[in-house]
Protein backbone atom coordinates (compact mmCIF):
# COMPACT_ATOMS: atom_id res chain seq x y z
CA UNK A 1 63.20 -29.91 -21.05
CA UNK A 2 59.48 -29.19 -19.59
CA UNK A 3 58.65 -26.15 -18.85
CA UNK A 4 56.88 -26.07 -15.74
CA UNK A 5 53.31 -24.78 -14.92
CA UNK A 6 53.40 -22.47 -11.42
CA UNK A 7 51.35 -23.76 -8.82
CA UNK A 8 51.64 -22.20 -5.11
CA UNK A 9 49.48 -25.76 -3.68
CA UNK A 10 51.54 -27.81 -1.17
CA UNK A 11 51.90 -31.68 -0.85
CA UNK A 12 48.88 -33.32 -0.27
CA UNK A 13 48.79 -36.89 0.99
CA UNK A 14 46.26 -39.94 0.13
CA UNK A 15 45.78 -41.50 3.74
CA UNK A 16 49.15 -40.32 5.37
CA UNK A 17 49.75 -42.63 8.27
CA UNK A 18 52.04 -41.96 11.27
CA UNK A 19 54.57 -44.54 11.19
CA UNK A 20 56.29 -43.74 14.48
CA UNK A 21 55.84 -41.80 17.37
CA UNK A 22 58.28 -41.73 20.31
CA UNK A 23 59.66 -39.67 23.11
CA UNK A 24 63.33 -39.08 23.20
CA UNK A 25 66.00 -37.42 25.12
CA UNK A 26 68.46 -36.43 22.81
CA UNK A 27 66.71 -35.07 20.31
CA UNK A 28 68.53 -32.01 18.85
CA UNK A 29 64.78 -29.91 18.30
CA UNK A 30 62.25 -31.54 20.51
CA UNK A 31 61.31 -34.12 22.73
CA UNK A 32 58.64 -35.68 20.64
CA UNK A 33 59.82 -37.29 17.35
CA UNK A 34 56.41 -37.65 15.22
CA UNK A 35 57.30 -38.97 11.23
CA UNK A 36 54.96 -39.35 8.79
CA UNK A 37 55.27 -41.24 5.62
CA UNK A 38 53.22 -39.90 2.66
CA UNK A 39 51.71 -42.52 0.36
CA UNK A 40 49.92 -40.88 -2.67
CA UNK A 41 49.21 -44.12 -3.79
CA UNK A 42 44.87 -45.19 -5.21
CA UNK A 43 45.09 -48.30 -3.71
CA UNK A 44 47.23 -50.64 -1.44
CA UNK A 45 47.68 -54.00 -2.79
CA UNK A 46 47.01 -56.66 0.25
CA UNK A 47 48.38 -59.90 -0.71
CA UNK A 48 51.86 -61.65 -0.05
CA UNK A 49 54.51 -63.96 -1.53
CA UNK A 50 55.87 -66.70 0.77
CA UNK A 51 57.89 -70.00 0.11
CA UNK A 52 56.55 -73.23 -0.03
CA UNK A 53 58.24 -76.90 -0.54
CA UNK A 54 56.01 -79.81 -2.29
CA UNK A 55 58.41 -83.13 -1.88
CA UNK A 56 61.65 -81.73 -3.80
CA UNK A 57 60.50 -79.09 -4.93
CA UNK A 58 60.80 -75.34 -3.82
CA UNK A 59 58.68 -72.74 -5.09
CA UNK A 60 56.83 -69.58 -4.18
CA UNK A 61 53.15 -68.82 -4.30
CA UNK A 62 51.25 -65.58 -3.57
CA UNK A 63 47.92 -65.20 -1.51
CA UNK A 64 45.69 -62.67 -0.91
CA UNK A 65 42.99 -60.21 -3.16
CA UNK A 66 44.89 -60.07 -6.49
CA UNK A 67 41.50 -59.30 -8.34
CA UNK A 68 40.97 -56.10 -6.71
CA UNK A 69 40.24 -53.29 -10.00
CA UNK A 70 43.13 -51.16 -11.54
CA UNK A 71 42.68 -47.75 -9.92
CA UNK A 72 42.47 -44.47 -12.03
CA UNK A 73 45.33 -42.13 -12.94
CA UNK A 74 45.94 -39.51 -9.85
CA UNK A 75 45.48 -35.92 -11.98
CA UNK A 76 49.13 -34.35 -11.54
CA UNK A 77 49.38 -30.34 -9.38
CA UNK A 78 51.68 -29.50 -11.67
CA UNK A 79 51.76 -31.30 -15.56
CA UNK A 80 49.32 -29.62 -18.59
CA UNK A 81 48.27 -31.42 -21.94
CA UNK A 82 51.35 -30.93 -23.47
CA UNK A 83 53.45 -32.35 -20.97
CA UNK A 84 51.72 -35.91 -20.49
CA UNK A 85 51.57 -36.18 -23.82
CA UNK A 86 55.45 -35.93 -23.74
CA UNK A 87 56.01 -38.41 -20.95
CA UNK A 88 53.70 -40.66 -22.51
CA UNK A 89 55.50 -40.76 -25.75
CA UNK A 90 58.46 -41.42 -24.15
CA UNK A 91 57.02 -44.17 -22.67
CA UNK A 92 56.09 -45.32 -25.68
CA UNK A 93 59.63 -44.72 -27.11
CA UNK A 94 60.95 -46.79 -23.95
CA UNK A 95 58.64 -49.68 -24.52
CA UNK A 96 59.32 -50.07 -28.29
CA UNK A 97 63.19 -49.34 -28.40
CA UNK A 98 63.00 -52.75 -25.50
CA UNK A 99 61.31 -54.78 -27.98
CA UNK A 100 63.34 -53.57 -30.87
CA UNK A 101 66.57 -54.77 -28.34
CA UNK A 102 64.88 -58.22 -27.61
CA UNK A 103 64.33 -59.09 -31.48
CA UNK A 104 67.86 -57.81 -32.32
CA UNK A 105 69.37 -60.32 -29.23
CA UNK A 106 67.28 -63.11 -30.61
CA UNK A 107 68.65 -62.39 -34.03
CA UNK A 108 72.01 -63.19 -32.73
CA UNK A 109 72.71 -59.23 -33.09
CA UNK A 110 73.33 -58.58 -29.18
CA UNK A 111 76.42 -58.95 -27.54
CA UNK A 112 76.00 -60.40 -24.26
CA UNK A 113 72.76 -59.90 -22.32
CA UNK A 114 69.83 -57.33 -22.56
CA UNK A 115 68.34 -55.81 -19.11
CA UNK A 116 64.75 -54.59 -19.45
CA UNK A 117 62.67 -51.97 -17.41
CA UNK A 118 59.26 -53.55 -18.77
CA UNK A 119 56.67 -51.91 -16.26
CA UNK A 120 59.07 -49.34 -15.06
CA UNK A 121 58.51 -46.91 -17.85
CA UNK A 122 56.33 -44.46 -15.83
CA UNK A 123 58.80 -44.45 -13.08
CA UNK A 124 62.24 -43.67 -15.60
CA UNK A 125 60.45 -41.09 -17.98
CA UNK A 126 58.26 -39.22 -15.12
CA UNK A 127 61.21 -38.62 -12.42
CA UNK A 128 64.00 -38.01 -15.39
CA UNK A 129 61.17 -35.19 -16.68
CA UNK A 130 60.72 -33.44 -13.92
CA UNK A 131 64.51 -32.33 -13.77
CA UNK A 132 65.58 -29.26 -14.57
CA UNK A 133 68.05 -28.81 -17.40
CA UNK A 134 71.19 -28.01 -14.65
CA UNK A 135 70.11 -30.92 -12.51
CA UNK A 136 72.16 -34.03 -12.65
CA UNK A 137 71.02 -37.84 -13.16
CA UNK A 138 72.64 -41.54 -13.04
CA UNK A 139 70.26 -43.79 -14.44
CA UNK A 140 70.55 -48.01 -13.46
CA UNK A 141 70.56 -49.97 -16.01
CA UNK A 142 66.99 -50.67 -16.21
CA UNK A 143 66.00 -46.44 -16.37
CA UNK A 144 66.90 -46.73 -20.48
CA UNK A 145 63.74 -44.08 -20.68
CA UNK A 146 65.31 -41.51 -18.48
CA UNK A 147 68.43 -41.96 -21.05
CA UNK A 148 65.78 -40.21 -23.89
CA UNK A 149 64.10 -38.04 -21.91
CA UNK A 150 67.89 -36.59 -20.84
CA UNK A 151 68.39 -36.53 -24.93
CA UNK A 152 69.58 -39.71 -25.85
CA UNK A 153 68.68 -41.13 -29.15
CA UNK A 154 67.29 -45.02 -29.40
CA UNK A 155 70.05 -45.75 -31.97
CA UNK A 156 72.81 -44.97 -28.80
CA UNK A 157 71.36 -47.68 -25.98
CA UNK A 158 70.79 -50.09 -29.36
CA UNK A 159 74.37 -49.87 -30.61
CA UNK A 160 75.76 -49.97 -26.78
CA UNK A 161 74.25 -53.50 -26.66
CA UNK A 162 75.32 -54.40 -29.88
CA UNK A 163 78.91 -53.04 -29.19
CA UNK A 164 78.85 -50.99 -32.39
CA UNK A 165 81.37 -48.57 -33.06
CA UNK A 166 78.73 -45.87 -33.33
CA UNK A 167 77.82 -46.62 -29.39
CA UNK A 168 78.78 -44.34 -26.60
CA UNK A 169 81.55 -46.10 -25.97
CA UNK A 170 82.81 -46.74 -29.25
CA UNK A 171 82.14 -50.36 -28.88
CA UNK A 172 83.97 -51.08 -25.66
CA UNK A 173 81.07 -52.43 -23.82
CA UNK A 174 77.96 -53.89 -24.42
CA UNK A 175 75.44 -52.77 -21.32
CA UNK A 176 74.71 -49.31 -20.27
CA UNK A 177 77.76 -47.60 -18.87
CA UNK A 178 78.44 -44.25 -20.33
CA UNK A 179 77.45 -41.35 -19.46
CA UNK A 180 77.61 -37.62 -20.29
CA UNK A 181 78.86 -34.98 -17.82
CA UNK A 182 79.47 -32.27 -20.70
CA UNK A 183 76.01 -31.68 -21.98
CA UNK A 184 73.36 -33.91 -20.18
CA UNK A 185 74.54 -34.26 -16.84
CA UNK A 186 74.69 -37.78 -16.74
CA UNK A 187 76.73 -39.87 -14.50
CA UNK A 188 77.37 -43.50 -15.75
CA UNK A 189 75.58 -46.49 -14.33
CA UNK A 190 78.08 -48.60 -12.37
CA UNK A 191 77.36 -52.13 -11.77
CA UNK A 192 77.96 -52.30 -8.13
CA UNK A 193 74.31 -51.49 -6.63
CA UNK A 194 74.40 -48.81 -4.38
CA UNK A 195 77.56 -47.26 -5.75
CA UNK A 196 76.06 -44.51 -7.57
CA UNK A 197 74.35 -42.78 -4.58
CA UNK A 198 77.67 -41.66 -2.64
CA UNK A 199 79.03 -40.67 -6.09
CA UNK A 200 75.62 -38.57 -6.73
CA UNK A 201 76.15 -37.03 -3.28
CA UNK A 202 79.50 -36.30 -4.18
CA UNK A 203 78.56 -34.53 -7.44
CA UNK A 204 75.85 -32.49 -5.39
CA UNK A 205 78.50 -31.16 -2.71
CA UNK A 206 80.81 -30.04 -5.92
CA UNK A 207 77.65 -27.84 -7.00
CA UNK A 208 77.60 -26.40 -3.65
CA UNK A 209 81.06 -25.87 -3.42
CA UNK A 210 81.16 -24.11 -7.04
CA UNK A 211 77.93 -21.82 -5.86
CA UNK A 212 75.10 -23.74 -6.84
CA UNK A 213 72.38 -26.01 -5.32
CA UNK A 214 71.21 -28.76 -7.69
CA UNK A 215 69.05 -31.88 -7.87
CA UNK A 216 71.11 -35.14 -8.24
CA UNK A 217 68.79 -38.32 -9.30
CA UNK A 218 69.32 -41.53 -9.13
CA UNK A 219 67.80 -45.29 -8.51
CA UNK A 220 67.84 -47.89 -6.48
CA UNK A 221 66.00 -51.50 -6.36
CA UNK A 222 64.57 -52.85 -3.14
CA UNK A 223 67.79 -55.46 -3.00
CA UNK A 224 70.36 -53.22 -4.04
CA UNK A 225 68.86 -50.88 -0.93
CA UNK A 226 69.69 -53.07 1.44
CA UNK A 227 73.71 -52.26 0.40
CA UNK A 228 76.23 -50.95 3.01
CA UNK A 229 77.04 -48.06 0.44
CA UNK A 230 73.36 -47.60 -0.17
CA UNK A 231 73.15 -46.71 3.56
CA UNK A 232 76.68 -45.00 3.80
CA UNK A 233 75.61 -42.68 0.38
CA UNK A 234 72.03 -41.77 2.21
CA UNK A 235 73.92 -40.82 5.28
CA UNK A 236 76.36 -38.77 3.93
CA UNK A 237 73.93 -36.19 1.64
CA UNK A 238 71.74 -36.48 4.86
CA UNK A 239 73.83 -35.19 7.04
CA UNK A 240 75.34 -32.10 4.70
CA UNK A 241 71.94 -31.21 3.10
CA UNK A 242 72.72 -32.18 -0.43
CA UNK A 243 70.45 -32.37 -3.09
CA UNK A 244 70.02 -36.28 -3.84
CA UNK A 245 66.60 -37.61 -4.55
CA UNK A 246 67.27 -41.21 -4.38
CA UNK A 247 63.68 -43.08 -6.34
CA UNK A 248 63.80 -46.72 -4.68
CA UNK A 249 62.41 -49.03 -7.45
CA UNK A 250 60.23 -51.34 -5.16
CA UNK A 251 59.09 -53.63 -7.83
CA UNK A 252 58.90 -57.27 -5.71
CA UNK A 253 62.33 -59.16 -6.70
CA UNK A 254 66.03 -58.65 -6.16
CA UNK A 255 66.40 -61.04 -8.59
CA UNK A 256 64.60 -64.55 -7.84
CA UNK A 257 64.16 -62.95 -4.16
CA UNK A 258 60.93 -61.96 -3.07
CA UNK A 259 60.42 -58.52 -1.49
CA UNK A 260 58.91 -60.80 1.84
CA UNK A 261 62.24 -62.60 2.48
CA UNK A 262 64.20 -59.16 1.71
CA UNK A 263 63.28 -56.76 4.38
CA UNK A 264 61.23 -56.91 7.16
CA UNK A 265 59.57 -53.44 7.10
CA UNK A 266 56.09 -52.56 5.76
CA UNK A 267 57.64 -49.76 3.10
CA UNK A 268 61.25 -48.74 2.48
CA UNK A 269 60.42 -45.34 2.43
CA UNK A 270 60.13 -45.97 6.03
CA UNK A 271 63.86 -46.36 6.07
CA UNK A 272 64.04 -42.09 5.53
CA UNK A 273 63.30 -42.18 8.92
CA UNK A 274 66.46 -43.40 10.10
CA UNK A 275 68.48 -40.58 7.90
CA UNK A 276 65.96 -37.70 9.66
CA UNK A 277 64.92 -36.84 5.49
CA UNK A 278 61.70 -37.24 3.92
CA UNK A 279 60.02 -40.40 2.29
CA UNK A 280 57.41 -40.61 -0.16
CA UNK A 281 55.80 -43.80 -1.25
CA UNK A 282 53.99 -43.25 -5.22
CA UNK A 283 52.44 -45.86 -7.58
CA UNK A 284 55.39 -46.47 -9.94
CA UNK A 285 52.94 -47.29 -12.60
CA UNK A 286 51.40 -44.13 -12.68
CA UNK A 287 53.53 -41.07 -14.16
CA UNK A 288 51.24 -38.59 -12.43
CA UNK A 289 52.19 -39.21 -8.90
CA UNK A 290 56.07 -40.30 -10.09
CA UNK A 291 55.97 -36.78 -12.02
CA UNK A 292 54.63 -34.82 -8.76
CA UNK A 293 57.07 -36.29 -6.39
CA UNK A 294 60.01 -36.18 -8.39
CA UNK A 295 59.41 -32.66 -8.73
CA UNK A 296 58.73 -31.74 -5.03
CA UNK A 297 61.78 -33.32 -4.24
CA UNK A 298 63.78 -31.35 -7.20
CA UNK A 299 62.51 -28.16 -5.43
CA UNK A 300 63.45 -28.91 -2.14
CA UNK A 301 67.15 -29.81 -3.42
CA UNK A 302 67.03 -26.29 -5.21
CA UNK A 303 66.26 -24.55 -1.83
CA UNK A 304 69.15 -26.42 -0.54
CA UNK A 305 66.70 -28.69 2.18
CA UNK A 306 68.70 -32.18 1.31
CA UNK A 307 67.54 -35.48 0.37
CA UNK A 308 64.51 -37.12 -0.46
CA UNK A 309 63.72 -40.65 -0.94
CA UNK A 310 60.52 -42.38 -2.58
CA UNK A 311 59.21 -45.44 -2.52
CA UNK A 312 58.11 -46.71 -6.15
CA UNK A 313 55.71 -49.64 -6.13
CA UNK A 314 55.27 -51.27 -9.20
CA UNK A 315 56.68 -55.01 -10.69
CA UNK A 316 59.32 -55.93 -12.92
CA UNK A 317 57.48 -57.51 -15.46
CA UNK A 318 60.36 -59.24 -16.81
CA UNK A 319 63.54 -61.29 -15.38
CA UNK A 320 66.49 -60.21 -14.07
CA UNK A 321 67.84 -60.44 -17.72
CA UNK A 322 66.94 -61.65 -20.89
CA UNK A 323 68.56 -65.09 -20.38
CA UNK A 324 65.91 -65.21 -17.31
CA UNK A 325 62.40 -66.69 -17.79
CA UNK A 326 61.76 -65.59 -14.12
CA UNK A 327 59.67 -68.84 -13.91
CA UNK A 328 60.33 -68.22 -10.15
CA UNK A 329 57.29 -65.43 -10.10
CA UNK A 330 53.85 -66.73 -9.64
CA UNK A 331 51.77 -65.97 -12.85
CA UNK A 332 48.76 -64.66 -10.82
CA UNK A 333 51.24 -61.85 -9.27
CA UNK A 334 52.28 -61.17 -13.13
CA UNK A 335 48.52 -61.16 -13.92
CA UNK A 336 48.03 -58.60 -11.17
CA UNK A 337 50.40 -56.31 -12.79
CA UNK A 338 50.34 -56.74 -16.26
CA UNK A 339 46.81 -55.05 -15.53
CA UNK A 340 48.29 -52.24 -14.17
CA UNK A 341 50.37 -51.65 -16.92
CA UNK A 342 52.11 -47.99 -16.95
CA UNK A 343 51.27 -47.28 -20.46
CA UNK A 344 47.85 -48.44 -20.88
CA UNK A 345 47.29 -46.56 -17.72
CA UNK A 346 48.29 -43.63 -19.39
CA UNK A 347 46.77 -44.14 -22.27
CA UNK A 348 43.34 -45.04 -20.56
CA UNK A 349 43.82 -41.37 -18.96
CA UNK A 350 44.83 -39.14 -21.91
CA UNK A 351 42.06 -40.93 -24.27
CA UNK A 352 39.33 -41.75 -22.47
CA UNK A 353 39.23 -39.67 -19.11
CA UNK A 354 41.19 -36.37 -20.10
CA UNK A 355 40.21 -36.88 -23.62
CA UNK A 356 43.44 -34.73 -24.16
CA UNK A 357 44.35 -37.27 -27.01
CA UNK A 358 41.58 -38.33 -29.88
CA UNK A 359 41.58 -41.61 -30.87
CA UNK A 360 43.15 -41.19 -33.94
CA UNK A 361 45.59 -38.77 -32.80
CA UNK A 362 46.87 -41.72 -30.40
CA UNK A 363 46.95 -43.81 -33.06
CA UNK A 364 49.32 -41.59 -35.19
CA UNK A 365 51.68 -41.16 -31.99
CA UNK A 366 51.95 -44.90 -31.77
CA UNK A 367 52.68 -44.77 -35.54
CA UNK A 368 55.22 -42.15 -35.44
CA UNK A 369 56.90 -43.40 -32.49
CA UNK A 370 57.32 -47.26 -34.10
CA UNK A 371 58.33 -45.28 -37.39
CA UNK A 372 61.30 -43.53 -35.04
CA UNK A 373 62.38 -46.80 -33.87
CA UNK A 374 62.41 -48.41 -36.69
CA UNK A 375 64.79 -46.00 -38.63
CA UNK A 376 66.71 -45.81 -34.96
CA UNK A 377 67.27 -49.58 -35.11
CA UNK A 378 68.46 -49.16 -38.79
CA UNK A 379 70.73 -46.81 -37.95
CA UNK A 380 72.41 -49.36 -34.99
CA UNK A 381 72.17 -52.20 -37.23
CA UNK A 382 74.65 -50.47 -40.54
CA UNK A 383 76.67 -49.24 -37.90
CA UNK A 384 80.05 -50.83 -38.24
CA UNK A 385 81.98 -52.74 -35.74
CA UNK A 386 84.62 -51.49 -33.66
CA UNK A 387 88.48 -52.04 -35.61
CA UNK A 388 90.63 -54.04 -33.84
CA UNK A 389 93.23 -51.09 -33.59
CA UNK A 390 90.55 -48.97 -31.90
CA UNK A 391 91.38 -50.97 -28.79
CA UNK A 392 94.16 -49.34 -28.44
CA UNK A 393 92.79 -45.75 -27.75
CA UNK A 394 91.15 -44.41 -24.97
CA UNK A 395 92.80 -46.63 -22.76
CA UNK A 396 94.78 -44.03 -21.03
CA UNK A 397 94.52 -40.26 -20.50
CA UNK A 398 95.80 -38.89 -22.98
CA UNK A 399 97.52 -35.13 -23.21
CA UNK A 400 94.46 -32.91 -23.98
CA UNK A 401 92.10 -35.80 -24.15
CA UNK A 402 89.91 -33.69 -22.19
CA UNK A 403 89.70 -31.00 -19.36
CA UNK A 404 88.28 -31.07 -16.05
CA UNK A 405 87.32 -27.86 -15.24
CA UNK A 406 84.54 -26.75 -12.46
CA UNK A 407 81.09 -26.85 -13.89
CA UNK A 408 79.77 -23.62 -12.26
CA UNK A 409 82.59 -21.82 -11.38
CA UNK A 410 85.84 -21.96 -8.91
CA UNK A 411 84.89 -23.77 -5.93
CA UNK A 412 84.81 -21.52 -2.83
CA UNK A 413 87.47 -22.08 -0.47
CA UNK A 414 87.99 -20.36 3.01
CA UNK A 415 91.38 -18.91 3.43
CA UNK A 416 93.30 -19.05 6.83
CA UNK A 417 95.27 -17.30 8.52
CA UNK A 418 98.00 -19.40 9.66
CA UNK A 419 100.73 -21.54 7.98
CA UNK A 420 101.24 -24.96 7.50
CA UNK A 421 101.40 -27.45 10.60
CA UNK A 422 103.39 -30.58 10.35
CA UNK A 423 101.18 -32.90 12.22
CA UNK A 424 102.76 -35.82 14.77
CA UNK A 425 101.63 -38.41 12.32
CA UNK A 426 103.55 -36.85 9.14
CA UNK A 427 106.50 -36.66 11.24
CA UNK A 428 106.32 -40.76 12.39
CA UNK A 429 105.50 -41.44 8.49
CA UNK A 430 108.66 -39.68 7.89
């Protein structure tokens, strides 16, 4: 993992804007509520998407200045030479394992779908970086990057779609859910949106009940946050503190839905408010401000200050799935952000402006990174099928199949004085 430079600067905010001011009269600390929403973002896209019908035919169209230029890289408080070099290879490693995936499902080599993060990279790689090594994650199934920044190999999320006996799950499913809770931290996707952030708040008040205060990461897109147990998960580590630093993907669909006919409010981030925690909006496509927000966040969970959400703006740049042409998305609004994208941002930065990377030297990254996937995808290709016997195992617990034991020690418990009280209710079950 990163190892982290020291900086003793605080937040700063590009344009901060007060969202909401109003008096109150049962305000637990003051009679004047006053919440701010940072948004770090270099520019503030100002068009929209809205339905329109043509005889029989429905579609969606965008209006609005879509030829506004690509803003720079924010420089990062916190990240040296070294460690956007690393991000940015990852990024790379992200991009290339997804096209490695979509030629293998072509080739008939898949089984069932493939769900890509194309355009997300900056937001997986950055926020899964700027973790510390105790700190716990559950990735969606888009955030494959975070999965090899978190020590994952390509070869694993390859043979997981290809249900290969090699895989995670020894060839028992073909998306994204396993996880790792003995070495990386890592809680498995679940398909349900929403699900994972009550079960990352739960993991976060087991730290603090063992002794320890730790970061707990996970995603969100702007449909799954519109979930009951999106709100009910927020809620909960709101209201005991906990450590989760929830990174809402905004990235224009929930599927074929546009982010216009979704929610009604400017920015999700705005939606902190509600909880009483903080909300951050950040250009998804640039790892700098992902990186520095992720972190801030990670701090305040380690000081034991609670939740954090933020806001990442960016666009899915491809379907729902693979089977999905998204054909539904205007091609100007794909035009719009294909200029934007997260790795020739980067790239732009650590070449041109930083000149941190030579020419040549990015060059033989790109080399060595397609040379990685390549052997990667070799590796998930020889790899043998499940046997049919295998199916068998695993099914049930089995006796020392494995341990639960406390991660960080006994949990602390307060003892009491008196004995057991048989409640009225216990007696009428009786």
């Amino acid at each position: 993992m990163a190892i982290k430079k020291k900086s003793g600067s605080k937040a700063s905010s590009n344009g901060n804007r007060t969202v909401n001011k109003a008096h109150t009269n049962g305000n637990r600390n003051s009679s004047l509520r006053q919440y701010e929403i940072p948004d770090y973002r270099l520019e503030h896209p100002n068009f929209s998407v809205h339905q329109v019908r043509k005889g029989d035919e429905m579609r969606y169209e965008v209006t609005g200045d879509l030829d506004t230029p690509v803003p720079p890289i924010r420089d990062s408080k916190y990240l040296d030479k070294k460690q956007c070099i690393e991000i940015y290879r990852y990024m790379l490693l992200n991009r290339r394992m997804e096209t490695a995936l979509e030629n293998l499902y072509k080739q008939g080599k898949v089984v069932g779908g493939v769900y890509f993060g194309l355009g997300q990279e900056a937001c997986s790689c950055a926020s899964a970086y700027a973790l510390d090594k105790d700190d716990w994650f559950a990735p969606m199934i888009r955030n494959q990057g975070s999965l090899l920044v978190r020590g994952f190999r390509a070869s694993d999320t390859m043979m997981q779609y290809m249900a290969k006996a090699g895989s995670p799950t020894k060839g028992r499913d073909g998306t994204s859910h396993f996880g790792d809770i003995e070495k990386r931290n890592m809680v498995s996707p679940i398909s349900m949106l929403g699900d994972l952030i009550p079960v990352m708040s739960g993991v976060a008040l087991g730290a603090r009940l063992q002794g320890r205060d730790v970061a707990v990461l996970t995603y969100i897109g702007d449909g799954g946050q519109s979930t009951g147990v999106t709100y009910e998960g927020i809620n909960f580590a709101a209201v005991q503190n906990l450590g989760l630093v929830l990174i809402v993907e905004s990235n224009e669909w929930a599927y074929s839905t546009p982010s216009e006919m979704q929610f009604k409010c400017t920015d999700l981030a705005e939606r902190a408010i509600g909880y009483g925690i903080p909300g951050v909006i950040v250009d998804g496509t640039d790892a700098c401000q992902v990186y520095d927000a992720t972190r801030e966040a990670v701090e305040r969970a380690h000081r034991g200050e609670g939740a954090t959400m933020i806001e990442a703006k960016m666009m899915r740049m491809k379907g729902h799935a693979i089977h999905d042409a998204a054909t539904y998305v205007p091609k100007p609004l794909f035009d719009f952000w294909k200029r934007r994208d997260p790795i020739a941002r980067f790239e732009n930065y650590l070449v041109r402006e930083t000149k941190w990377l030579s020419a040549k030297e990015n060059a033989d990254l790109i080399a060595e990174v397609e040379k990685i996937i390549e052997a990667e995808r070799e590796i998930a290709v020889n790899s043998p099928m499940p046997t049919p016997e295998s199916a068998l195992g695993g099914v049930y617990c089995e006796d020392g199949c494995h341990a639960i034991k406390p991660k960080y020690g006994m949990p602390k418990v307060r003892k009491g004085s008196g004995g057991f009280k048989e409640t009225e209710a216990a007696v009428h079950l009786k």
